[in-house]
N, C-alpha and C. Protein backbone atom coordinates (compact mmCIF):
# COMPACT_ATOMS: atom_id res chain seq x y z
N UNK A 1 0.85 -1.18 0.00
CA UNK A 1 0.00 0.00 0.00
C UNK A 1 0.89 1.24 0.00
N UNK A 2 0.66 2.41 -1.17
CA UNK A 2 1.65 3.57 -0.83
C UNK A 2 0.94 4.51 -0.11
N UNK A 3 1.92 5.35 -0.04
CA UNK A 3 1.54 6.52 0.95
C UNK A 3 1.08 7.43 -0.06
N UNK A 4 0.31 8.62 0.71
CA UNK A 4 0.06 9.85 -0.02
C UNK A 4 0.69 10.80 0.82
N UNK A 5 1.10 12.19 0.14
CA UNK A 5 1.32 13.10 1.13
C UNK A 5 0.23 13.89 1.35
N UNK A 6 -0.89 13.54 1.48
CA UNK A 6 -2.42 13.94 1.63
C UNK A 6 -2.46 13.58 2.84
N UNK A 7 -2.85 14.13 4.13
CA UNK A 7 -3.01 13.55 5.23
C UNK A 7 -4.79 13.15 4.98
N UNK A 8 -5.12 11.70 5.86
CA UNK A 8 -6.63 11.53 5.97
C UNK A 8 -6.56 11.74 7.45
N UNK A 9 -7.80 13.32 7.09
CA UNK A 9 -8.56 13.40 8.32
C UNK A 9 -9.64 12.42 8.56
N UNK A 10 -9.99 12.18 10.18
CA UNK A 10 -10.63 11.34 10.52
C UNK A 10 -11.02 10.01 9.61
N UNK A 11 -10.03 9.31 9.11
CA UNK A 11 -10.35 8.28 8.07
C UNK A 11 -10.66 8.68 6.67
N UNK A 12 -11.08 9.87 6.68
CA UNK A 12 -11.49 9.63 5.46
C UNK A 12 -10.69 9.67 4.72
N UNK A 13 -10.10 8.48 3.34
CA UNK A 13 -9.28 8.84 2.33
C UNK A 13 -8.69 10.30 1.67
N UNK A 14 -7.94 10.43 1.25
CA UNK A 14 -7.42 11.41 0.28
C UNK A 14 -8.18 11.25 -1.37
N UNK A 15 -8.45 12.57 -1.79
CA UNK A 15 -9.35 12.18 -2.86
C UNK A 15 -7.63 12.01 -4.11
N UNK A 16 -6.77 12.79 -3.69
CA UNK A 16 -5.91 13.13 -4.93
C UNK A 16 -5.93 14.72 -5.60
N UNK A 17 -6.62 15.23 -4.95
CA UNK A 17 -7.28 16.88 -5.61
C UNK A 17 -6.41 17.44 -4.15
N UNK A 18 -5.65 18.01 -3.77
CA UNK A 18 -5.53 19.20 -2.46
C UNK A 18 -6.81 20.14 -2.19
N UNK A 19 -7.23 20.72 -3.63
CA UNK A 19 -8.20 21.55 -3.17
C UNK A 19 -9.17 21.00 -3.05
N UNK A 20 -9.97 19.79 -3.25
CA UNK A 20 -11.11 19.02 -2.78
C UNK A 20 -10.68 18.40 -1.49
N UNK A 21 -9.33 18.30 -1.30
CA UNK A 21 -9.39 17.51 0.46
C UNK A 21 -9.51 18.82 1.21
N UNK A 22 -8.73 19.61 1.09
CA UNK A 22 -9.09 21.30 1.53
C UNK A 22 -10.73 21.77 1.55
N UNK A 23 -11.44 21.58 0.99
CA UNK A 23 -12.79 21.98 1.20
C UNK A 23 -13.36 21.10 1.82
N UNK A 24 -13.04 19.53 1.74
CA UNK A 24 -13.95 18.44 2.29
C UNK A 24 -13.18 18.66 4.30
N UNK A 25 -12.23 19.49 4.54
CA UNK A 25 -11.96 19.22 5.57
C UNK A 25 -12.97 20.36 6.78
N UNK A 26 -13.86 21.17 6.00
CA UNK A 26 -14.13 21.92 6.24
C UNK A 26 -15.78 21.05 7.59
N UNK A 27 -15.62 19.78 6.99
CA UNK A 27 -17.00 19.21 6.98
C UNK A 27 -16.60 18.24 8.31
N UNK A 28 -15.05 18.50 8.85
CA UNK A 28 -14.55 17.48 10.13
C UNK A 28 -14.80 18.56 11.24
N UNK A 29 -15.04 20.09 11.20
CA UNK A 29 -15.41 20.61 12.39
C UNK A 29 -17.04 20.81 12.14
N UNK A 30 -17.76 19.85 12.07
CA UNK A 30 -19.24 20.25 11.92
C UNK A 30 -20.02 19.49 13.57
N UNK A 31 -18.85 18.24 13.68
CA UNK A 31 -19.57 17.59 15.19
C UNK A 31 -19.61 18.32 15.81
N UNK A 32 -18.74 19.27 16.63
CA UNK A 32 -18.53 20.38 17.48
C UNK A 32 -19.34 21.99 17.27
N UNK A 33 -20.20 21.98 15.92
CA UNK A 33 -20.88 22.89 15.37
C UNK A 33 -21.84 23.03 15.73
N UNK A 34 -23.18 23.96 16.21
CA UNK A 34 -24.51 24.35 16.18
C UNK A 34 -24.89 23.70 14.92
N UNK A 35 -26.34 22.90 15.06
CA UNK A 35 -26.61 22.38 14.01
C UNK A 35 -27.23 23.52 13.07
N UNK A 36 -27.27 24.58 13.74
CA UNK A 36 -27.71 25.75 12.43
C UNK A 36 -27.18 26.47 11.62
N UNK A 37 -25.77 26.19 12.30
CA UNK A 37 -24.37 26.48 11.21
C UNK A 37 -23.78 25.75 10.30
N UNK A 38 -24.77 23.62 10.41
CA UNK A 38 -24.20 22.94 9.07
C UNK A 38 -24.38 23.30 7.37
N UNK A 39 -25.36 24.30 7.64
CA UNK A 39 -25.95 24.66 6.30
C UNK A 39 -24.98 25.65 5.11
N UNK A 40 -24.85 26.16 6.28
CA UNK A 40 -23.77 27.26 5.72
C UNK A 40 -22.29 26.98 5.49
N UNK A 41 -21.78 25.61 6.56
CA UNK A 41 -20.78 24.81 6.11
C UNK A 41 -21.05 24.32 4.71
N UNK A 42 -21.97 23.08 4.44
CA UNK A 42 -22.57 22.58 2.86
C UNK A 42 -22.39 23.25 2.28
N UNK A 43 -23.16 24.45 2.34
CA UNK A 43 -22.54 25.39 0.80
C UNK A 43 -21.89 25.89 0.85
N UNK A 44 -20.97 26.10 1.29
CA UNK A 44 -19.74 26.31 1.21
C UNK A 44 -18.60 25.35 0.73
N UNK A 45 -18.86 24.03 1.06
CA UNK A 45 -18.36 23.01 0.55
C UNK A 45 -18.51 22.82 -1.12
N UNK A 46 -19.64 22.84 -1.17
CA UNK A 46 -20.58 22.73 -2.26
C UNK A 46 -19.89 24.03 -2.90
N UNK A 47 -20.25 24.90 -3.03
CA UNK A 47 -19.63 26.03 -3.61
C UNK A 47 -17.95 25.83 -4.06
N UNK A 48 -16.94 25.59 -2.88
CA UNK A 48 -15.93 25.17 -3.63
C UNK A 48 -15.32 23.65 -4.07
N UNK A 49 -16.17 23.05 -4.06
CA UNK A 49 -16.63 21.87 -4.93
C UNK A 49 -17.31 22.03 -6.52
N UNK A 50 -17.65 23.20 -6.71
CA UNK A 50 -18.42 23.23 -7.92
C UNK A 50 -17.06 23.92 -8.53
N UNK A 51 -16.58 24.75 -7.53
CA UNK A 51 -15.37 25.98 -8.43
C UNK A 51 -14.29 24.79 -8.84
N UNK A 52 -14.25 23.42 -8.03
CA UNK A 52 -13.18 23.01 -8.78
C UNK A 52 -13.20 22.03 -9.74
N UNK A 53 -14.71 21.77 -9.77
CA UNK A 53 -14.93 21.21 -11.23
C UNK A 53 -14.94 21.78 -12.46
N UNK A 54 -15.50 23.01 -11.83
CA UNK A 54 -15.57 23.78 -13.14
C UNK A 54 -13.93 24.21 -13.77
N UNK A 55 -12.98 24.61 -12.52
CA UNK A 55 -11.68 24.97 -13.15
C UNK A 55 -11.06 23.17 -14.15
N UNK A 56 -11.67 22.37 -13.45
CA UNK A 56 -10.69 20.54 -14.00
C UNK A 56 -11.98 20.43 -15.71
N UNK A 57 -12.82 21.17 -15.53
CA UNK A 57 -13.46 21.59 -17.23
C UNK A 57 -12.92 21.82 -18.13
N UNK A 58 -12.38 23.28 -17.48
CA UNK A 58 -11.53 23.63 -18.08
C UNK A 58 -12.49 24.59 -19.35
């Protein structure tokens, strides 16, 4: 099995993208969150989740 230099937070794999593990890490401080602040985490995720598909479009 190789290594990545991607660290996995809380288990979860490395996707291979920096800027998709960078936005998905956004979603490991949500336990400790007001549940009325997950929403605004999501899109935000979501938001730079869309910006980096759209830049790998091209």
């Amino acid at each position: 099995m190789s290594e990545t230099s991607t660290a996995e937070p809380q288990g979860r794999p490395a996707t291979g993208d920096d800027q998709v593990d960078q936005a998905l890490t956004r979603l490991d401080d949500l336990d400790g969150a007001p549940v009325r602040d997950h929403v605004a985490v999501f899109e935000a995720v979501h938001a730079a989740l869309q910006d980096r598909l759209a830049d790998a479009e091209g």
